[in-house]
PDB file of N, CA and C in Angstrom:
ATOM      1  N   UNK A   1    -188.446  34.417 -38.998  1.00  0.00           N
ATOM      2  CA  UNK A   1    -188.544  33.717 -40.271  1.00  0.00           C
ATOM      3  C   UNK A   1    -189.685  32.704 -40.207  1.00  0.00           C
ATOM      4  N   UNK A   2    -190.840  33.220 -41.293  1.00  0.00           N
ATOM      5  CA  UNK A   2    -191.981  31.606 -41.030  1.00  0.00           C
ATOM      6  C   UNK A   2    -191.110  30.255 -42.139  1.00  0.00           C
ATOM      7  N   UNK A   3    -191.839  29.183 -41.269  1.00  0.00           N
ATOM      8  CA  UNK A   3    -191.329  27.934 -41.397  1.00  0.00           C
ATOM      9  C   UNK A   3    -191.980  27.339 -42.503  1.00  0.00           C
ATOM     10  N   UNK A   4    -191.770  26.648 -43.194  1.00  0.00           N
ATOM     11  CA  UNK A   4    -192.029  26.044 -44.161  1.00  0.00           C
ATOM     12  C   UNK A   4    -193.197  25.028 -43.961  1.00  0.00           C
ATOM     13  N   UNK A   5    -194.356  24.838 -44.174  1.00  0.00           N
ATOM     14  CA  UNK A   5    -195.532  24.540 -43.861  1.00  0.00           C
ATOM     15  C   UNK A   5    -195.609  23.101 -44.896  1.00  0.00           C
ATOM     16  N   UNK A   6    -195.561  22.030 -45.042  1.00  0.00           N
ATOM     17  CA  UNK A   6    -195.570  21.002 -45.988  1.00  0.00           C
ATOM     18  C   UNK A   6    -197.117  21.138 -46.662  1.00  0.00           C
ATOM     19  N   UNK A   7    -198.216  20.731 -45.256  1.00  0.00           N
ATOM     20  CA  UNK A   7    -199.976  21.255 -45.620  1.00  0.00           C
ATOM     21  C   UNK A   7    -200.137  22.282 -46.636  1.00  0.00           C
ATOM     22  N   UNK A   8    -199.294  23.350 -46.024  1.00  0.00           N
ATOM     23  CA  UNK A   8    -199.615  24.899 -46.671  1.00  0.00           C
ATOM     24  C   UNK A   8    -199.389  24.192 -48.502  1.00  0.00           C
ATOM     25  N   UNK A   9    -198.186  24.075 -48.251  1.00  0.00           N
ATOM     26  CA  UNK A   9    -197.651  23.843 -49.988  1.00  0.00           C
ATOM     27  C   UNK A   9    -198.266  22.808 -51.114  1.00  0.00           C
ATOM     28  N   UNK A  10    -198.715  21.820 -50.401  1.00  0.00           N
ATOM     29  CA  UNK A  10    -199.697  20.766 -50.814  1.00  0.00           C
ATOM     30  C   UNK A  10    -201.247  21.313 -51.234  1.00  0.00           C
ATOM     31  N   UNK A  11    -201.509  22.138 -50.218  1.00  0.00           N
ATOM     32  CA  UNK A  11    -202.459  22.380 -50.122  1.00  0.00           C
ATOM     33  C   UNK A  11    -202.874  23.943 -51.899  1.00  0.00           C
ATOM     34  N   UNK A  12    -201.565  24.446 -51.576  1.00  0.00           N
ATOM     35  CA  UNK A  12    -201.558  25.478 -52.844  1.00  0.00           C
ATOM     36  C   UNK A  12    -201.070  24.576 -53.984  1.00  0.00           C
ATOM     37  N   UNK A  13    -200.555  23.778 -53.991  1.00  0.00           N
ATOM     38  CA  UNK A  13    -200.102  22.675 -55.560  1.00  0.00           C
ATOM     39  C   UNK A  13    -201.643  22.671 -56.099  1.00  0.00           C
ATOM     40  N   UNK A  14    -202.432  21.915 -55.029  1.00  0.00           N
ATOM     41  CA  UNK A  14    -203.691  21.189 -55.438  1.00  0.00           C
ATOM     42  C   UNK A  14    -204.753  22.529 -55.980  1.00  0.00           C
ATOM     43  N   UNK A  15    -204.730  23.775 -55.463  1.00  0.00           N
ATOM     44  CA  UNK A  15    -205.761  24.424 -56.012  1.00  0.00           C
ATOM     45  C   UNK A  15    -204.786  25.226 -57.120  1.00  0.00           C
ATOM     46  N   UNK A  16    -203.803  24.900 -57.471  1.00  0.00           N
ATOM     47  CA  UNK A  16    -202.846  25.913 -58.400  1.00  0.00           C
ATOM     48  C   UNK A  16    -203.337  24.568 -59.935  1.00  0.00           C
ATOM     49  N   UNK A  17    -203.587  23.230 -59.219  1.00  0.00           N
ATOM     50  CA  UNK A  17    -203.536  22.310 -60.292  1.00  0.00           C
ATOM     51  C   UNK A  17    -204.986  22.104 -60.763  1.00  0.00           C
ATOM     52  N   UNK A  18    -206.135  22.121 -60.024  1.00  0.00           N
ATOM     53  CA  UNK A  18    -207.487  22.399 -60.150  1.00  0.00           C
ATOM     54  C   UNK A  18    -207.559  23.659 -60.816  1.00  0.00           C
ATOM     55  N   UNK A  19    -207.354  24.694 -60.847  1.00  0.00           N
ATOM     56  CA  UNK A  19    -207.156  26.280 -61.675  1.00  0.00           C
ATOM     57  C   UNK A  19    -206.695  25.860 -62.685  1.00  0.00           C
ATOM     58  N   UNK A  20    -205.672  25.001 -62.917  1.00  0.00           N
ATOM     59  CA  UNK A  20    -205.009  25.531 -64.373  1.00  0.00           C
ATOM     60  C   UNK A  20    -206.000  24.075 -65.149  1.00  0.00           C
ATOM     61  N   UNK A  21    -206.383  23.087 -64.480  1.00  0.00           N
ATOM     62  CA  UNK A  21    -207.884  22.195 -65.173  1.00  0.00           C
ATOM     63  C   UNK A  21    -208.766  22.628 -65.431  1.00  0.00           C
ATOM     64  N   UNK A  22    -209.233  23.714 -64.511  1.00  0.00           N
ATOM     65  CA  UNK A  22    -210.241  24.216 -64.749  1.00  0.00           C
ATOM     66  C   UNK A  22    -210.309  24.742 -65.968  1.00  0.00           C
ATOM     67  N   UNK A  23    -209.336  25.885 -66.075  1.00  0.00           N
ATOM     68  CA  UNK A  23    -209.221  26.980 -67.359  1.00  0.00           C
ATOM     69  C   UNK A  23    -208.726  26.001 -68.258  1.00  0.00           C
ATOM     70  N   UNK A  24    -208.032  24.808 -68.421  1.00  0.00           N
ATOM     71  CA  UNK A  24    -208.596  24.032 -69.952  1.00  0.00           C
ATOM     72  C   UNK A  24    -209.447  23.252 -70.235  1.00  0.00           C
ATOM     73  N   UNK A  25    -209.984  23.066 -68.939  1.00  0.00           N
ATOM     74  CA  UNK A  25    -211.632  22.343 -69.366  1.00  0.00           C
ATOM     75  C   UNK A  25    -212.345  23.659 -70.242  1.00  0.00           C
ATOM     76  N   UNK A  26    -212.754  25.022 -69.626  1.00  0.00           N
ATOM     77  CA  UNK A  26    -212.859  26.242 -70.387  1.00  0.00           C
ATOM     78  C   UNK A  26    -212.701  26.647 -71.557  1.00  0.00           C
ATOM     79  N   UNK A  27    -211.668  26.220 -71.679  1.00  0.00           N
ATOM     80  CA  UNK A  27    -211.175  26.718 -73.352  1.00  0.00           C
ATOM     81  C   UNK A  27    -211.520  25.371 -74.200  1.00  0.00           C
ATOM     82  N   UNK A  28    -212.470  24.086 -73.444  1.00  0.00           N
ATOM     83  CA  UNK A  28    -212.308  23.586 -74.710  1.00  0.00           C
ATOM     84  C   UNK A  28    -210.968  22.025 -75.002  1.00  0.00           C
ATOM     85  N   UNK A  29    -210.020  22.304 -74.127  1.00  0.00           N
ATOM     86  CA  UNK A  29    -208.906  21.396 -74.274  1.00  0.00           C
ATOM     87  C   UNK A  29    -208.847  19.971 -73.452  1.00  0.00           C
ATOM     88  N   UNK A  30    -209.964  19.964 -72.299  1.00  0.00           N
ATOM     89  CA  UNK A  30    -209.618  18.936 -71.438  1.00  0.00           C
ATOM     90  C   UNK A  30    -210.833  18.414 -71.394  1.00  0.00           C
ATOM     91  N   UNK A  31    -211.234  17.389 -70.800  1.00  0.00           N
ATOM     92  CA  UNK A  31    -212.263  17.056 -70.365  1.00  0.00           C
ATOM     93  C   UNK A  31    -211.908  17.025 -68.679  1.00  0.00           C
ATOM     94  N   UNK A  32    -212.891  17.506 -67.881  1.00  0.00           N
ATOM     95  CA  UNK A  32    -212.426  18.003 -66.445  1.00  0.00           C
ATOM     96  C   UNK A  32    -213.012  16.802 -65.419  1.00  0.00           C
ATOM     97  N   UNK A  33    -214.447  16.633 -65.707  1.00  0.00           N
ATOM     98  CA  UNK A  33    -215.046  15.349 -65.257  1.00  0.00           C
ATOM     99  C   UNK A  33    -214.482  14.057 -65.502  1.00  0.00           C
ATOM    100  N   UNK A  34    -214.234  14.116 -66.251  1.00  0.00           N
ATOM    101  CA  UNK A  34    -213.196  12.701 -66.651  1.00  0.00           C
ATOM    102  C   UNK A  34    -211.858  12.619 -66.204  1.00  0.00           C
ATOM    103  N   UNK A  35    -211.482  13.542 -66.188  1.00  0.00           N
ATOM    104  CA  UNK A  35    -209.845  13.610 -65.878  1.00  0.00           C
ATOM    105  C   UNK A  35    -209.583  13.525 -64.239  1.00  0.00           C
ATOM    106  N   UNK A  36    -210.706  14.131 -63.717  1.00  0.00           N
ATOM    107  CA  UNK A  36    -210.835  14.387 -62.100  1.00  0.00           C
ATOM    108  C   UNK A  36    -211.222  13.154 -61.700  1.00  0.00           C
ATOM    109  N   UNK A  37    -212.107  11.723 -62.108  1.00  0.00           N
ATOM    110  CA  UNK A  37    -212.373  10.712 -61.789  1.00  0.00           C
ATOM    111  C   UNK A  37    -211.179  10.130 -62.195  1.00  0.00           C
ATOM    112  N   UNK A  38    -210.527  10.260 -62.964  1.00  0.00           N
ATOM    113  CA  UNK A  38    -209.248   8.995 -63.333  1.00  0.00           C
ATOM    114  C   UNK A  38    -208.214   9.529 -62.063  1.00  0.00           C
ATOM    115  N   UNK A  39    -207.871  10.793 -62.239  1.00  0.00           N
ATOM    116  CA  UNK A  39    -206.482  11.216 -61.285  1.00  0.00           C
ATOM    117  C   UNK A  39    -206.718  11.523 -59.646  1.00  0.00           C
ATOM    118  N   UNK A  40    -207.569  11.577 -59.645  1.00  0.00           N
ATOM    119  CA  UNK A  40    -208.199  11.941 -57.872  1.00  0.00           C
ATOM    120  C   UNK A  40    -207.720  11.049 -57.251  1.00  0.00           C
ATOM    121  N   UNK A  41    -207.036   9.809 -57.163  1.00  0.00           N
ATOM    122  CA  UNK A  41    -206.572   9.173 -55.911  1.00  0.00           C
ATOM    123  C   UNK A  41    -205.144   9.900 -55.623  1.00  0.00           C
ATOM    124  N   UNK A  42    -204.589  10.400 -56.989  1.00  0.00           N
ATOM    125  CA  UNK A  42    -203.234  10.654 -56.750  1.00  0.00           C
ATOM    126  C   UNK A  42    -202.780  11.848 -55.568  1.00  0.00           C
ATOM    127  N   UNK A  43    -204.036  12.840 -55.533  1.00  0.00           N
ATOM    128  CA  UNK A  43    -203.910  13.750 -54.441  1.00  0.00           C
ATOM    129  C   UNK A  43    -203.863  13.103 -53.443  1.00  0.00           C
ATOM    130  N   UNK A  44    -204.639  12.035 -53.178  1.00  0.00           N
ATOM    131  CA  UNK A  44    -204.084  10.746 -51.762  1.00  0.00           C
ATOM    132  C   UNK A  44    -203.040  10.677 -51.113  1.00  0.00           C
ATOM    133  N   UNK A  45    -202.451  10.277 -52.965  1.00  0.00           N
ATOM    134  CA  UNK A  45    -200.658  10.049 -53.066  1.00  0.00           C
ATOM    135  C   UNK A  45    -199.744  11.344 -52.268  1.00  0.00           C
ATOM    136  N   UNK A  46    -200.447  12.276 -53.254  1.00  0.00           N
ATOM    137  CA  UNK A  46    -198.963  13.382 -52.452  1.00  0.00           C
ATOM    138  C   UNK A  46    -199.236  14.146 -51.189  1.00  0.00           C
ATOM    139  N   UNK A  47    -200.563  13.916 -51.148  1.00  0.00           N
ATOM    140  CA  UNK A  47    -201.054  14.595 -49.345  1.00  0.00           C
ATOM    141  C   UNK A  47    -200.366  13.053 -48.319  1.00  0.00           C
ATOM    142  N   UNK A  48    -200.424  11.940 -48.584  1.00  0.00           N
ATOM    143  CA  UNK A  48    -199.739  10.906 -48.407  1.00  0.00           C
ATOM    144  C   UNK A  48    -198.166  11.349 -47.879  1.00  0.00           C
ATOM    145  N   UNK A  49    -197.481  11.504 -49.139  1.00  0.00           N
ATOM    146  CA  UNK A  49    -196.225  11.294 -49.210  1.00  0.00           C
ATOM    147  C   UNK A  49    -195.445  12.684 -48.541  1.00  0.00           C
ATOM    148  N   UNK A  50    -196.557  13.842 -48.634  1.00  0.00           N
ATOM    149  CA  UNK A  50    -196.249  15.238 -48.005  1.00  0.00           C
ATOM    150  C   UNK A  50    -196.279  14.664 -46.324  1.00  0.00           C
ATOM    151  N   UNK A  51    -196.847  13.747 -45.658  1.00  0.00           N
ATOM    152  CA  UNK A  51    -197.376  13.947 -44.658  1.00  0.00           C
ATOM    153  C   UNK A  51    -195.736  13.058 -44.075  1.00  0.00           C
ATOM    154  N   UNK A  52    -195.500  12.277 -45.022  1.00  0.00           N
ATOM    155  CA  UNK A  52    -194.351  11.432 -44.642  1.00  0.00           C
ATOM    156  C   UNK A  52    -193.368  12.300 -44.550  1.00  0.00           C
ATOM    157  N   UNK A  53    -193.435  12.902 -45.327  1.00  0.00           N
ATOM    158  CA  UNK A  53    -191.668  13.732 -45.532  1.00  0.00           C
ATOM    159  C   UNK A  53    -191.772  15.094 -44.506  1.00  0.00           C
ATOM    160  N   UNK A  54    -192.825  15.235 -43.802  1.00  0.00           N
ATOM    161  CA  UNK A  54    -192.873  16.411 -42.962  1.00  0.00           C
ATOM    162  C   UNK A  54    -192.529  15.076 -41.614  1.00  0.00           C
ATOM    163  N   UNK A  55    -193.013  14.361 -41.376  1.00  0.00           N
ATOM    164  CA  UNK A  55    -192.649  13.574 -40.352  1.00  0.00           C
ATOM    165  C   UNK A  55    -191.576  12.820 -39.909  1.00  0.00           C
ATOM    166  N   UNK A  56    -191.018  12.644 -41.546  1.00  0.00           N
ATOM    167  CA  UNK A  56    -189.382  11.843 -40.969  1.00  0.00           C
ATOM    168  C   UNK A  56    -188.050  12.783 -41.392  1.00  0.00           C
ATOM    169  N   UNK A  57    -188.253  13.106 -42.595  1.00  0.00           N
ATOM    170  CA  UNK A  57    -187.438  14.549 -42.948  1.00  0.00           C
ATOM    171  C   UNK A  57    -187.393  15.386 -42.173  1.00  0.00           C
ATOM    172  N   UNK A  58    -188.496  16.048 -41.887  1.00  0.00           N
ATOM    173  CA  UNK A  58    -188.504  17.714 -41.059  1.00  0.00           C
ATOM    174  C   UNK A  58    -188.686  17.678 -39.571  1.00  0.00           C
ATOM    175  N   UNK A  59    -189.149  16.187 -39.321  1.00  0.00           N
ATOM    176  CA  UNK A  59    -189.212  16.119 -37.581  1.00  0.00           C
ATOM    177  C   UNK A  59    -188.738  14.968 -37.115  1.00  0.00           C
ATOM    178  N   UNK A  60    -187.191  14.613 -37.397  1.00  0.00           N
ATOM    179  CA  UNK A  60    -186.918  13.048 -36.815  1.00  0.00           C
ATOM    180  C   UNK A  60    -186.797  12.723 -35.412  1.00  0.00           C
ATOM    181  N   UNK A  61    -187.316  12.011 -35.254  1.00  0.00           N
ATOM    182  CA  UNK A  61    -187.428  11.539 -33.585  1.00  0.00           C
ATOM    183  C   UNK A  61    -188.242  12.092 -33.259  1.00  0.00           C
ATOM    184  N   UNK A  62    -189.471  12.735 -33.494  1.00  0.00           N
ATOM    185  CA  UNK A  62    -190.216  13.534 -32.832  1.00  0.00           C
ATOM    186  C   UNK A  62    -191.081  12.487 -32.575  1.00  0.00           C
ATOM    187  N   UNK A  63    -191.944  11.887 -31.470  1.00  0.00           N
ATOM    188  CA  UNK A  63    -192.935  11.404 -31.156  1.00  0.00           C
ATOM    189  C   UNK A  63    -194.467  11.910 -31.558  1.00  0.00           C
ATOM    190  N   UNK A  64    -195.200  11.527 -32.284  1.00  0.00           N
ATOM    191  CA  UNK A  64    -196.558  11.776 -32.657  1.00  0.00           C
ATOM    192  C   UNK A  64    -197.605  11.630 -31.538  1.00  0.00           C
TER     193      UNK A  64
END
């Protein structure tokens, strides 16, 4: 059974969420340059908060 990868899943959020910006910057609905300078720290946030919850959730006591 493969293991649940926290990176892996973070890592597919972020280009599943860039794709679906992309295609409404495309059509017209978003502004992409603008939207990518306001929200870009937040990927910080959840590559952040992914990195926490793989470390105390999925590996407690484990020494780094």
């Amino acid at each position: 059974m493969a293991r649940f990868k926290v990176e892996s899943f973070v890592a597919g959020v972020c280009l599943l969420a860039l794709g679906v910006f992309w295609t409404l910057a495309n059509l017209g609905l978003l502004d992409l340059l603008g939207t990518l300078r306001t929200w870009w720290p937040a990927s910080l946030v959840v590559w952040g908060a992914a990195e926490l919850f793989n470390s105390i959730v999925l590996h407690p006591g484990k020494q780094p």
